[in-house]
PDB file of N, CA and C in Angstrom:
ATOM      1  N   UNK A   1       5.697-154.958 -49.141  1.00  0.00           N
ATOM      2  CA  UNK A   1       5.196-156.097 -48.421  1.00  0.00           C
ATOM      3  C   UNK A   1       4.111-155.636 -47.456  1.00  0.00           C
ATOM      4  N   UNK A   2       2.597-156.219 -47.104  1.00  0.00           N
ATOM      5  CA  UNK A   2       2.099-155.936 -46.542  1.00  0.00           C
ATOM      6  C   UNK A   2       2.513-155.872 -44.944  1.00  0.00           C
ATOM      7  N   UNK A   3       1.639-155.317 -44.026  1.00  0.00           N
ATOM      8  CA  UNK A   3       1.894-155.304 -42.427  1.00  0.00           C
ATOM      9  C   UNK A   3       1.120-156.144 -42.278  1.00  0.00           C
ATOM     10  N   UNK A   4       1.353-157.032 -41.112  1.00  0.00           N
ATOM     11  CA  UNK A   4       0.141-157.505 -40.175  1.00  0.00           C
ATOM     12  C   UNK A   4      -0.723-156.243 -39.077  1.00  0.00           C
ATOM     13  N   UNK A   5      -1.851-157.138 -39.453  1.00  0.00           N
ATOM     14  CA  UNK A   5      -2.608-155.906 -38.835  1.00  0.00           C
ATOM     15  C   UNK A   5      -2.371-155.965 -37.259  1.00  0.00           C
ATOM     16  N   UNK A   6      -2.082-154.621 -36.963  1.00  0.00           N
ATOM     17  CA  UNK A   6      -1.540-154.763 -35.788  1.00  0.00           C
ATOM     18  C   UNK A   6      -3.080-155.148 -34.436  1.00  0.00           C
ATOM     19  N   UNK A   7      -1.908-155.966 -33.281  1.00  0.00           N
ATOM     20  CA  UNK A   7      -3.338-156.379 -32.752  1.00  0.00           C
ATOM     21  C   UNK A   7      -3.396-155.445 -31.377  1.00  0.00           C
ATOM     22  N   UNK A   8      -4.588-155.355 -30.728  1.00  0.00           N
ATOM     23  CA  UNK A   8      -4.827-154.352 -29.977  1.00  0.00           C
ATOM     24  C   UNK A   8      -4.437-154.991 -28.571  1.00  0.00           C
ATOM     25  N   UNK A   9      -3.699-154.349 -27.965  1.00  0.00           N
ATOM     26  CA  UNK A   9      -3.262-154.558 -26.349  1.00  0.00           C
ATOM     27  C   UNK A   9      -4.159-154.016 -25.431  1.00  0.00           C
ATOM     28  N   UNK A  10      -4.914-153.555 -26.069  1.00  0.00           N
ATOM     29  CA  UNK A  10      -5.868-152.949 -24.323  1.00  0.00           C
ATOM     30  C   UNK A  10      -7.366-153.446 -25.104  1.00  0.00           C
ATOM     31  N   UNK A  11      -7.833-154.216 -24.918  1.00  0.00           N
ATOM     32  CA  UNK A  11      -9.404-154.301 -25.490  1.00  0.00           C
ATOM     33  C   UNK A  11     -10.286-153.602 -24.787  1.00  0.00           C
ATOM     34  N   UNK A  12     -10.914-152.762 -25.578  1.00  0.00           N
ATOM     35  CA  UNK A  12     -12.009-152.183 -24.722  1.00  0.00           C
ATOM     36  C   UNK A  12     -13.078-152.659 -24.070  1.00  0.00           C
ATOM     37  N   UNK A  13     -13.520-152.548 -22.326  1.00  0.00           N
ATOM     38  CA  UNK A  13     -14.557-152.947 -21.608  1.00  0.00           C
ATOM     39  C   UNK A  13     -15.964-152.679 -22.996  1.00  0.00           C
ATOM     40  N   UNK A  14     -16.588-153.827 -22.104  1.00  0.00           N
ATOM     41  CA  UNK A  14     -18.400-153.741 -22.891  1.00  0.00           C
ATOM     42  C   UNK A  14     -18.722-152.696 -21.998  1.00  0.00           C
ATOM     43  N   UNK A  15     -19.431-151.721 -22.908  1.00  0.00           N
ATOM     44  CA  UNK A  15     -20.816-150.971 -22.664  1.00  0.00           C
ATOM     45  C   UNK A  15     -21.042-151.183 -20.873  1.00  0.00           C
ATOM     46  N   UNK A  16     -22.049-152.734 -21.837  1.00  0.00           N
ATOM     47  CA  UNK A  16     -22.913-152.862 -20.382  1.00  0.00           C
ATOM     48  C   UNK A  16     -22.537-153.787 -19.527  1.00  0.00           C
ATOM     49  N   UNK A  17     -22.283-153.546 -18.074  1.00  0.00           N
ATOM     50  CA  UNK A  17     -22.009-154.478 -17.697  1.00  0.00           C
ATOM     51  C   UNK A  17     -22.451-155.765 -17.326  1.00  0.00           C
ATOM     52  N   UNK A  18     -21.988-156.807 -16.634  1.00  0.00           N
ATOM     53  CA  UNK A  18     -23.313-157.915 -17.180  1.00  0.00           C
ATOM     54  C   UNK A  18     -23.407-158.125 -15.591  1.00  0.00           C
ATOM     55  N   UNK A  19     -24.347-159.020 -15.563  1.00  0.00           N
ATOM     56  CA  UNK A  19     -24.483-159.453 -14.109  1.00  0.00           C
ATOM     57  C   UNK A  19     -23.802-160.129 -13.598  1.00  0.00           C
ATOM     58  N   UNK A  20     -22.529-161.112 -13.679  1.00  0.00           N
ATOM     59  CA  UNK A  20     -21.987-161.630 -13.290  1.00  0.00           C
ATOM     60  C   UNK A  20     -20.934-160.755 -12.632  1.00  0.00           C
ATOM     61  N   UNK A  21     -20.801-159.434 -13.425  1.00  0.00           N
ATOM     62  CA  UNK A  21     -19.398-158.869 -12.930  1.00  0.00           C
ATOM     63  C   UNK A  21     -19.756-157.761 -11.571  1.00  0.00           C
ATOM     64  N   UNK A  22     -19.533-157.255 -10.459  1.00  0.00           N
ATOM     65  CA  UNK A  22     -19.760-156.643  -9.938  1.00  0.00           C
ATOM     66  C   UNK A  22     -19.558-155.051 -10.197  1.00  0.00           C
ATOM     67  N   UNK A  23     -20.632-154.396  -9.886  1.00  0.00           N
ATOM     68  CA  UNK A  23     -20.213-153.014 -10.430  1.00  0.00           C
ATOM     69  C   UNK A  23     -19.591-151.934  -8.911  1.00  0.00           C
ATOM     70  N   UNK A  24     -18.560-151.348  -9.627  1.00  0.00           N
ATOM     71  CA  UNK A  24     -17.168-150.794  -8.582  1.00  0.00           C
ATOM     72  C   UNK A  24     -17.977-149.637  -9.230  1.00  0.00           C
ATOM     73  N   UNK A  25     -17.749-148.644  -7.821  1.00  0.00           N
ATOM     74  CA  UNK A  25     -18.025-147.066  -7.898  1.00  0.00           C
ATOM     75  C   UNK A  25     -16.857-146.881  -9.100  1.00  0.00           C
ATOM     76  N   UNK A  26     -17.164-145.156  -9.669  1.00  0.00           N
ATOM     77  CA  UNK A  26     -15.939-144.713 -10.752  1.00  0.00           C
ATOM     78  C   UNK A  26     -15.398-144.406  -9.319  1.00  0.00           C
ATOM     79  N   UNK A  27     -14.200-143.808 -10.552  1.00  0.00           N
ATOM     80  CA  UNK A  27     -13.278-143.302  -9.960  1.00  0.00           C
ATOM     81  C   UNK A  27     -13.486-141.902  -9.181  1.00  0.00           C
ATOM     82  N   UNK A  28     -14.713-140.740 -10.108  1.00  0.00           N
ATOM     83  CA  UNK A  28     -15.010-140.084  -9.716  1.00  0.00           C
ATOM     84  C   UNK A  28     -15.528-139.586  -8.291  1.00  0.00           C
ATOM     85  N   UNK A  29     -16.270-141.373  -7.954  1.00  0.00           N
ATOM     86  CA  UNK A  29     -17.319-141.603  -6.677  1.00  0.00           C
ATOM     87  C   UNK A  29     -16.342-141.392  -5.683  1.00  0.00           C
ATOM     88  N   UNK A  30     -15.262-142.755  -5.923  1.00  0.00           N
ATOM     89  CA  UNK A  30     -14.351-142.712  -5.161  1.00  0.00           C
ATOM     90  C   UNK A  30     -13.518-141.727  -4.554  1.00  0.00           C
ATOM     91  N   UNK A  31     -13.084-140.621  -5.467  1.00  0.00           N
ATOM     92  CA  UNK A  31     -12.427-139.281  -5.054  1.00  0.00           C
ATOM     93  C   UNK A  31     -13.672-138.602  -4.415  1.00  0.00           C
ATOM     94  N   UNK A  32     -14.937-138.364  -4.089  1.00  0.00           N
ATOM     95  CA  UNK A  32     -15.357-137.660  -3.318  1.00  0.00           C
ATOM     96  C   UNK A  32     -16.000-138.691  -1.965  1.00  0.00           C
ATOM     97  N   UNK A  33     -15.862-139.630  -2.097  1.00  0.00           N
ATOM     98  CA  UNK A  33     -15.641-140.776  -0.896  1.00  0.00           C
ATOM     99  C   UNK A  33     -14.677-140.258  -0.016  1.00  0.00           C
ATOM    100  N   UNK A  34     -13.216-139.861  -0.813  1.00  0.00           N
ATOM    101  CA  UNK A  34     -12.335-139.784  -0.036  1.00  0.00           C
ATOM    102  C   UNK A  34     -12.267-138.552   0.265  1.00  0.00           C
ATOM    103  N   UNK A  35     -13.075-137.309  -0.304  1.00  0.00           N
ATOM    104  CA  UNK A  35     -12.635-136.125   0.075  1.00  0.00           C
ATOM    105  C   UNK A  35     -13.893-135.597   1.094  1.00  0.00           C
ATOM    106  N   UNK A  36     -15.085-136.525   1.385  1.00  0.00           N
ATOM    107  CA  UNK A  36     -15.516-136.914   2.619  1.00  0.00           C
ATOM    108  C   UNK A  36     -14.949-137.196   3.317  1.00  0.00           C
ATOM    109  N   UNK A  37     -14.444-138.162   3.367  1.00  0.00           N
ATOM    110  CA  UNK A  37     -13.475-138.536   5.015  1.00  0.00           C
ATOM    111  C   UNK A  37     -12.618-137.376   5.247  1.00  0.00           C
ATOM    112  N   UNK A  38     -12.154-136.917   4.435  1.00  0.00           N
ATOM    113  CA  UNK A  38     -10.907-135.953   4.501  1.00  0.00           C
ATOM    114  C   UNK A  38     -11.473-134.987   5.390  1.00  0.00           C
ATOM    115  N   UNK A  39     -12.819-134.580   4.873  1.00  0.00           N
ATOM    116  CA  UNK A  39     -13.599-133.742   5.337  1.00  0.00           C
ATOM    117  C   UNK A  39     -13.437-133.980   7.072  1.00  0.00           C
ATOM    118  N   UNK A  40     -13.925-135.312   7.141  1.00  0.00           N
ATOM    119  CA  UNK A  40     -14.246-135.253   8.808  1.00  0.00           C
ATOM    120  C   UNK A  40     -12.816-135.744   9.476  1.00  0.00           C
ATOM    121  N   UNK A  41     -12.323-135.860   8.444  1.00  0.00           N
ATOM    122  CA  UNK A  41     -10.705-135.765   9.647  1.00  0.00           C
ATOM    123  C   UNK A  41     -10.198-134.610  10.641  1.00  0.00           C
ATOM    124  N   UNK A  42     -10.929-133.303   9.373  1.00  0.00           N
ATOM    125  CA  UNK A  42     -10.669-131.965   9.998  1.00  0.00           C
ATOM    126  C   UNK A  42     -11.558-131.696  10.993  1.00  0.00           C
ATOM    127  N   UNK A  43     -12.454-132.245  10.913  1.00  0.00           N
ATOM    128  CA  UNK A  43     -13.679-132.202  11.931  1.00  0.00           C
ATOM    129  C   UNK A  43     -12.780-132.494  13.220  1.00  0.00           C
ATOM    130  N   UNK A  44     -12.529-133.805  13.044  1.00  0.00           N
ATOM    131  CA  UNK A  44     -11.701-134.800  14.065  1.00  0.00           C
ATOM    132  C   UNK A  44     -10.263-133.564  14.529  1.00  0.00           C
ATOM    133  N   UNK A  45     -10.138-133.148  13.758  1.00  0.00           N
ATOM    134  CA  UNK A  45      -8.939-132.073  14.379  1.00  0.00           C
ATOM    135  C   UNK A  45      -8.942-130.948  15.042  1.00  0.00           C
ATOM    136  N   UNK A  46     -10.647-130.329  14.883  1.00  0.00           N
ATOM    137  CA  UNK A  46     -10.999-129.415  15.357  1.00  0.00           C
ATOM    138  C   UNK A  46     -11.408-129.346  16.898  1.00  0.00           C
ATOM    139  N   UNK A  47     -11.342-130.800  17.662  1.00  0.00           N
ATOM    140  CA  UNK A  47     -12.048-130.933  18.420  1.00  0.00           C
ATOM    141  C   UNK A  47     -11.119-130.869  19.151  1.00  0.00           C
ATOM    142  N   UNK A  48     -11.855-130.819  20.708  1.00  0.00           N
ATOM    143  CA  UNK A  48     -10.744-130.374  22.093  1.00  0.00           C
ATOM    144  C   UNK A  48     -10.116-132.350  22.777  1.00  0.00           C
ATOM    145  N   UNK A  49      -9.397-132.089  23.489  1.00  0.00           N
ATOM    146  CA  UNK A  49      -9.130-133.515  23.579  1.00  0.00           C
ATOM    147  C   UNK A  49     -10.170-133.858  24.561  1.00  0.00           C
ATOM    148  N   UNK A  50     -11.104-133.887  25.063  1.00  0.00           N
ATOM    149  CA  UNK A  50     -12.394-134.024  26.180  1.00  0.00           C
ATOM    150  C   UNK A  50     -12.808-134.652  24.470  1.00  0.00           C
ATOM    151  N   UNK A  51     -13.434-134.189  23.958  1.00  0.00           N
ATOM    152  CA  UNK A  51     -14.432-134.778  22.417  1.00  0.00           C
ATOM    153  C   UNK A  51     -13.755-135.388  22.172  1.00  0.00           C
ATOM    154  N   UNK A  52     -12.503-135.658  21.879  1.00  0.00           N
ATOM    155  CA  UNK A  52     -11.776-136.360  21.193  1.00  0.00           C
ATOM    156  C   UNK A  52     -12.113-137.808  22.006  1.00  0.00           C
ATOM    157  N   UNK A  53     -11.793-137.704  23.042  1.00  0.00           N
ATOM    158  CA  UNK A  53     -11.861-138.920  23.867  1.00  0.00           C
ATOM    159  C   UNK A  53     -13.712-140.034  24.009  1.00  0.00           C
ATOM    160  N   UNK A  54     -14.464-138.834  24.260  1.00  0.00           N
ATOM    161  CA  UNK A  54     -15.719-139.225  24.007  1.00  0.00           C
ATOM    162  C   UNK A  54     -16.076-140.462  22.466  1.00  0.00           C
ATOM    163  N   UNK A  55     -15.026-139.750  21.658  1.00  0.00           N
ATOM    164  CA  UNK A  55     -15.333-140.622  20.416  1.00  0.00           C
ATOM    165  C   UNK A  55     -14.983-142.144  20.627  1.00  0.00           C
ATOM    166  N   UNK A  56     -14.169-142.540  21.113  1.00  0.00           N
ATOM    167  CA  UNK A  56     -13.711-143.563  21.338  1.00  0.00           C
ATOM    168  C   UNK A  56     -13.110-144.238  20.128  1.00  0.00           C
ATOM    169  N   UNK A  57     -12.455-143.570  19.438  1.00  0.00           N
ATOM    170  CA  UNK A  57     -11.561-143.658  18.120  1.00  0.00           C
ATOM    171  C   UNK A  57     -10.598-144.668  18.323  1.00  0.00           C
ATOM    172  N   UNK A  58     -10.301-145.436  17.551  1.00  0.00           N
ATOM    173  CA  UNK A  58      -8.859-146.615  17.607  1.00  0.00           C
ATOM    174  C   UNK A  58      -7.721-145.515  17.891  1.00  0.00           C
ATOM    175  N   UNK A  59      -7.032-146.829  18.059  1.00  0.00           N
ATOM    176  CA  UNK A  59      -5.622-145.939  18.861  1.00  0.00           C
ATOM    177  C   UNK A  59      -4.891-145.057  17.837  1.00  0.00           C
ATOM    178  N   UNK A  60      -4.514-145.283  16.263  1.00  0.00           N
ATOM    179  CA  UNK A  60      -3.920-145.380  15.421  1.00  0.00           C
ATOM    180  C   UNK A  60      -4.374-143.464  15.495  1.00  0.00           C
ATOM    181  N   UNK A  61      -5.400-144.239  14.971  1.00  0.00           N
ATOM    182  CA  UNK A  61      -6.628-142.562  14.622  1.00  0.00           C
ATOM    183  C   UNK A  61      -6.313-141.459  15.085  1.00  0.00           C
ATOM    184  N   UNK A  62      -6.180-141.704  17.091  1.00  0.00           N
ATOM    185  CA  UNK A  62      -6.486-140.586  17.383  1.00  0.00           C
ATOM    186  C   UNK A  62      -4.908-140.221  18.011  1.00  0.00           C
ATOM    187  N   UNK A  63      -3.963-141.133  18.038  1.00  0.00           N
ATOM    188  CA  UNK A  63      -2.803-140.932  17.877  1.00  0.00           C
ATOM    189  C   UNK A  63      -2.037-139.483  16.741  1.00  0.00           C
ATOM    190  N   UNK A  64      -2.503-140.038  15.571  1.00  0.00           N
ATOM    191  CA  UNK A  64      -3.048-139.003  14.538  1.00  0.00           C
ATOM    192  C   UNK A  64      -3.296-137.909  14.289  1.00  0.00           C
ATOM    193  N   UNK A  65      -4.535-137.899  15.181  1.00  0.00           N
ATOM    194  CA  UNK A  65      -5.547-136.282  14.956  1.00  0.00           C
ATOM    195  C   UNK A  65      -4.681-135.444  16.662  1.00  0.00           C
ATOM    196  N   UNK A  66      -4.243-136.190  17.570  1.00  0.00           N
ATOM    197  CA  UNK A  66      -3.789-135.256  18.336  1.00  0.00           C
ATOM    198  C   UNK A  66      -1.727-134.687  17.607  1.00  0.00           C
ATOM    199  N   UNK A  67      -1.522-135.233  16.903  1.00  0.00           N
ATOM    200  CA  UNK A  67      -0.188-135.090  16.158  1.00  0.00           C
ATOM    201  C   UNK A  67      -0.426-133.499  15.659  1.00  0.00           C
ATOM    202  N   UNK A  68      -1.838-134.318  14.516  1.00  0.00           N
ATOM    203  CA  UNK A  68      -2.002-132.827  13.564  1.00  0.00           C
ATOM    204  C   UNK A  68      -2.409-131.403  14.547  1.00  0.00           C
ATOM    205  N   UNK A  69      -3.129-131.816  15.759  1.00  0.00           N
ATOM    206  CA  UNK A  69      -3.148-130.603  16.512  1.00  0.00           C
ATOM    207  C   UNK A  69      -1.611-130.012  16.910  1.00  0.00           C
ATOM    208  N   UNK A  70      -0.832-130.639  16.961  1.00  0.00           N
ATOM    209  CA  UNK A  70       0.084-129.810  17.801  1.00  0.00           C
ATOM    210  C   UNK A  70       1.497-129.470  16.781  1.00  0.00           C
ATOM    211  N   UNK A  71       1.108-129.972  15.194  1.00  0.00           N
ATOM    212  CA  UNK A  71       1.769-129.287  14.179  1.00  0.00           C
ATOM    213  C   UNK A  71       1.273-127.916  13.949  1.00  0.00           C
ATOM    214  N   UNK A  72       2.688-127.308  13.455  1.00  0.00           N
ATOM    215  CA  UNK A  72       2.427-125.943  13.373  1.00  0.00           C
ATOM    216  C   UNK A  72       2.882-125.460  11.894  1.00  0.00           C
ATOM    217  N   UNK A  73       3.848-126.176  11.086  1.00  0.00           N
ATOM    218  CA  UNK A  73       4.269-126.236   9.778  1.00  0.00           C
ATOM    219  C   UNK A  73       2.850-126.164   9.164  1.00  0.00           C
ATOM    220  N   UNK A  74       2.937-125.840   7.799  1.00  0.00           N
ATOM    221  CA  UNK A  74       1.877-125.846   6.813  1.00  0.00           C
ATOM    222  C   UNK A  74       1.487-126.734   6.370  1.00  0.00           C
ATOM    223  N   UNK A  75       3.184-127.341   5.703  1.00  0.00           N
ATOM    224  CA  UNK A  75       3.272-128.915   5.093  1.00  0.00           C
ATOM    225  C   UNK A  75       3.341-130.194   5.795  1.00  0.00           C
ATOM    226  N   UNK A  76       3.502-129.654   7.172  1.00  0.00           N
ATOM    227  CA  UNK A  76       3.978-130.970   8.165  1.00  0.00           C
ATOM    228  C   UNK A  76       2.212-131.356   7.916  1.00  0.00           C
ATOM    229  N   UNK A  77       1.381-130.488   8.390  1.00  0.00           N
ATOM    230  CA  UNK A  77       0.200-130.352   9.181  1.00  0.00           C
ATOM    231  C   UNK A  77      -0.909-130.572   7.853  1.00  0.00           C
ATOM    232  N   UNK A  78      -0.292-130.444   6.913  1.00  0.00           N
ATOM    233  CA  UNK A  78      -1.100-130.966   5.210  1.00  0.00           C
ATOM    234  C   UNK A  78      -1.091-132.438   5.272  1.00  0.00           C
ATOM    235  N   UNK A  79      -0.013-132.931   5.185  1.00  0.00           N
ATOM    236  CA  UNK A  79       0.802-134.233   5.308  1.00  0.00           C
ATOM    237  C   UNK A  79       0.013-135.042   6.292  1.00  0.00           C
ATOM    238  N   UNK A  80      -0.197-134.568   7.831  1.00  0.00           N
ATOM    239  CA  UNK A  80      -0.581-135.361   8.207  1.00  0.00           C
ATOM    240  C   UNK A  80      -2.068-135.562   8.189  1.00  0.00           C
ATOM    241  N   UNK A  81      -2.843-134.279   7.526  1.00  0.00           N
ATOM    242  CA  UNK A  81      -4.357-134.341   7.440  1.00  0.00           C
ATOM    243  C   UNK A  81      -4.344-135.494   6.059  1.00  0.00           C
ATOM    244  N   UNK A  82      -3.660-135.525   5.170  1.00  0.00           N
ATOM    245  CA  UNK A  82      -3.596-136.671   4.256  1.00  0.00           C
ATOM    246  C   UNK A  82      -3.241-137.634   4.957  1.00  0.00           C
ATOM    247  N   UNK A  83      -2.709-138.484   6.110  1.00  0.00           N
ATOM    248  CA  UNK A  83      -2.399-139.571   6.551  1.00  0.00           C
ATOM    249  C   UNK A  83      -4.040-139.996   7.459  1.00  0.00           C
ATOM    250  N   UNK A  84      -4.291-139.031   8.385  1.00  0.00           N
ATOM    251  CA  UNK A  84      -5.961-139.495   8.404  1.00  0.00           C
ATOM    252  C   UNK A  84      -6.294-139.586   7.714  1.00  0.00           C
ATOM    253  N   UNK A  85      -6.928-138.968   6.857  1.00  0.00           N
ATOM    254  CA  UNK A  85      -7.744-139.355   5.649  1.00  0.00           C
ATOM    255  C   UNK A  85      -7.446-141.236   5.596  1.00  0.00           C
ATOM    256  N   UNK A  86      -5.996-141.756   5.110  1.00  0.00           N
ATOM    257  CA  UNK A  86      -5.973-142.579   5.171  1.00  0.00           C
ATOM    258  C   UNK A  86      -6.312-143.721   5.573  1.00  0.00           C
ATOM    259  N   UNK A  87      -6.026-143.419   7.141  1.00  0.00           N
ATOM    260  CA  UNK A  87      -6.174-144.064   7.868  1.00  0.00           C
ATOM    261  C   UNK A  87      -7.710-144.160   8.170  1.00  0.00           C
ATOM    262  N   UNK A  88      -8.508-142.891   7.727  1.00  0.00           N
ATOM    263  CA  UNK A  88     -10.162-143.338   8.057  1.00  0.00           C
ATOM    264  C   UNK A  88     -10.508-143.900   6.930  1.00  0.00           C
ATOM    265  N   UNK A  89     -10.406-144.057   5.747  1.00  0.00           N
ATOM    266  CA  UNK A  89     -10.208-145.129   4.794  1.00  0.00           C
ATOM    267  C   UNK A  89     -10.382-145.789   5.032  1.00  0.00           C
ATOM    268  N   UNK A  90      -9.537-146.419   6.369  1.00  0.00           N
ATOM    269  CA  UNK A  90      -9.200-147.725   5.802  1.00  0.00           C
ATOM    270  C   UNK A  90     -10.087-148.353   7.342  1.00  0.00           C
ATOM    271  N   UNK A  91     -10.964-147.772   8.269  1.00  0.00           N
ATOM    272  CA  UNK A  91     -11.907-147.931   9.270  1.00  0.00           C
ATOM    273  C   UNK A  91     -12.806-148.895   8.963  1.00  0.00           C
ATOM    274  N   UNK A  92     -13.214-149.380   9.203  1.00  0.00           N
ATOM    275  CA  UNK A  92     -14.677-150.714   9.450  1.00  0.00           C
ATOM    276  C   UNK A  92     -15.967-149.704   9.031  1.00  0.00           C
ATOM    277  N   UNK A  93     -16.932-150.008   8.281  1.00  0.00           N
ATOM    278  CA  UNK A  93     -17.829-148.859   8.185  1.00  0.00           C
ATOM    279  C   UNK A  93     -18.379-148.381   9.241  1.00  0.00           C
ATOM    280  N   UNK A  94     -18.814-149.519  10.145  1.00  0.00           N
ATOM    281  CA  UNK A  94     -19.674-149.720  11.273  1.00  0.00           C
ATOM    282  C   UNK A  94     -18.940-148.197  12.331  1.00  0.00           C
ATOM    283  N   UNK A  95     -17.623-148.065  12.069  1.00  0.00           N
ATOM    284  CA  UNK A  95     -16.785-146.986  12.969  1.00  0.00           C
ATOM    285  C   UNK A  95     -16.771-146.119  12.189  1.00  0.00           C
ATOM    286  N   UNK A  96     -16.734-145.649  11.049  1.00  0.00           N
ATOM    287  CA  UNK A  96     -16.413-144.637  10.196  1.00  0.00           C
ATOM    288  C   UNK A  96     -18.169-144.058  10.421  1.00  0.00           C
ATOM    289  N   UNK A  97     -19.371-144.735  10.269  1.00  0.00           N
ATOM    290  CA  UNK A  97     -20.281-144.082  10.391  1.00  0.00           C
ATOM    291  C   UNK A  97     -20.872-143.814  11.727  1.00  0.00           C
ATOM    292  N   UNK A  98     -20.055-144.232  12.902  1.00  0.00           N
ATOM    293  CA  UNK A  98     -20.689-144.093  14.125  1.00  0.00           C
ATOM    294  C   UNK A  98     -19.632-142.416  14.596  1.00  0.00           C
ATOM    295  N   UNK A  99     -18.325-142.290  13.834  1.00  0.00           N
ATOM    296  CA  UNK A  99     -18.094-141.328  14.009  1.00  0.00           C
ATOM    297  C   UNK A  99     -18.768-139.922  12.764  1.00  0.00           C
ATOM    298  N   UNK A 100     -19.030-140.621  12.171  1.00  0.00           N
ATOM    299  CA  UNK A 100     -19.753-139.290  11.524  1.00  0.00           C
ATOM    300  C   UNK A 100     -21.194-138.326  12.086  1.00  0.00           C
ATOM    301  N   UNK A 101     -22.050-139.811  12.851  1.00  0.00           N
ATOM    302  CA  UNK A 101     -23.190-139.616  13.393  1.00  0.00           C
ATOM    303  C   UNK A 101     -22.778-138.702  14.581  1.00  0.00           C
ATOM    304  N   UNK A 102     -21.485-138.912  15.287  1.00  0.00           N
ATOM    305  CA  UNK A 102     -21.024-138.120  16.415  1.00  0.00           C
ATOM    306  C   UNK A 102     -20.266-136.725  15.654  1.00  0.00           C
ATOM    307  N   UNK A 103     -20.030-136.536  14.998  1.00  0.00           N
ATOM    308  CA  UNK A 103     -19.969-135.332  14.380  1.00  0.00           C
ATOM    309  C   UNK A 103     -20.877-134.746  13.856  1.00  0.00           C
ATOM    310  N   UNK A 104     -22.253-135.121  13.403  1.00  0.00           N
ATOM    311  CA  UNK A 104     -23.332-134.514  12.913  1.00  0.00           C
ATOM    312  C   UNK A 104     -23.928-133.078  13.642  1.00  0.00           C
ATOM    313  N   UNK A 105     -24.039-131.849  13.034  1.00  0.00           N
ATOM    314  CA  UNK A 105     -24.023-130.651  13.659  1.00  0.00           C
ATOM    315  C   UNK A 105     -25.937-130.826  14.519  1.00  0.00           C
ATOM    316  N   UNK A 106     -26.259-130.251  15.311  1.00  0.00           N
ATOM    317  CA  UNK A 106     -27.389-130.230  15.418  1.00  0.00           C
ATOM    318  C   UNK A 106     -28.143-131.654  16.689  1.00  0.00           C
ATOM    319  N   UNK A 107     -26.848-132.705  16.961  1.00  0.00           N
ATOM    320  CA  UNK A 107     -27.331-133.730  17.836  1.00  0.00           C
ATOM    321  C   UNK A 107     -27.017-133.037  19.055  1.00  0.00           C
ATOM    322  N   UNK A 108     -27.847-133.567  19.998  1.00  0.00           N
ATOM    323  CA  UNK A 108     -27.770-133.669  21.547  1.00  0.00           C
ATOM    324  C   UNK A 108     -26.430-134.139  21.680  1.00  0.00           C
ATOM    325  N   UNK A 109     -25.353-133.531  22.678  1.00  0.00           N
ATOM    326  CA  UNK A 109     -24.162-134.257  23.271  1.00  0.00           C
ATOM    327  C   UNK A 109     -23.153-134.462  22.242  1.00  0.00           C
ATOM    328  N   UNK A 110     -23.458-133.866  20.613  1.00  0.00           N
ATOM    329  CA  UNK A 110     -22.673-133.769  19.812  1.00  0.00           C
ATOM    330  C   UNK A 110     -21.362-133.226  19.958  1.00  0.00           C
ATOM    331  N   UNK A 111     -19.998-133.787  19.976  1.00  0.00           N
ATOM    332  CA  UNK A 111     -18.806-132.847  20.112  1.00  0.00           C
ATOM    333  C   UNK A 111     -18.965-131.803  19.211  1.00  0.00           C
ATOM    334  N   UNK A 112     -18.507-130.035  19.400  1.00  0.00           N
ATOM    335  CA  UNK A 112     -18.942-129.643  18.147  1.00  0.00           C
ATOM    336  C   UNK A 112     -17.003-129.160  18.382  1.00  0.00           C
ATOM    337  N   UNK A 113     -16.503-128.611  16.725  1.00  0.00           N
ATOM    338  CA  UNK A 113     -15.771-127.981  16.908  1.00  0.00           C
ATOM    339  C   UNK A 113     -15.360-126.933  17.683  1.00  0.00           C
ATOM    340  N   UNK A 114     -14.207-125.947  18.520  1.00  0.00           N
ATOM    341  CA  UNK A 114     -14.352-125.181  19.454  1.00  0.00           C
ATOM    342  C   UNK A 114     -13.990-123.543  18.256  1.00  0.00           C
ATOM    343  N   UNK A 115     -14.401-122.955  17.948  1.00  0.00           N
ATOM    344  CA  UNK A 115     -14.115-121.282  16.962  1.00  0.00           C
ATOM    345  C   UNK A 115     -12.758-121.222  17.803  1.00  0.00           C
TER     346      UNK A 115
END
């Protein structure tokens, strides 16, 4: 007896996309989106609490970055550099890029990390 031809459960996206649909970064973009922020979280951790304060970071944030300073575990202190990250994620751009501009190496009055 013949089969029915079996029917396909995942249809494949078109090619191109059309104009109606909005085009979303890959996934790829996205993972180095996030491994930017990640980046300046550590920034954000490196700093003394005088810089820290200058930033004028939401409460959440810098609640946060003074935690990860005063972990001393490997994994505690992994853990919580992945929870910033998060949490700068999930920032207003308007704040996510006014703290990057204040981390930028080379500005006047720039917090820099302390060696």
């Amino acid at each position: 007896m013949p089969q029915p031809p079996a029917q396909d459960t995942n249809p494949r996206p078109t090619a191109i996309p059309t104009a109606d649909t909005p085009l979303t970064p890959s996934k790829s973009q996205r993972k180095r989106d996030a491994h930017a922020v990640q980046a300046l979280g550590v920034q954000l951790v490196a700093l003394s609490a005088a810089q820290l304060a200058r930033l004028d970071l939401p409460e959440a944030l810098h609640e946060a970055v003074v935690a990860a300073q005063r972990m001393r575990a490997h994994g505690a202190h992994t853990r919580q550099m992945q929870s910033i990250g998060k949490l700068m994620r999930q920032l207003e751009p308007t704040v996510l890029s006014r703290v990057r501009v204040a981390l930028t190496p080379g500005r006047a009055g720039t917090p820099r990390p302390q060696p």
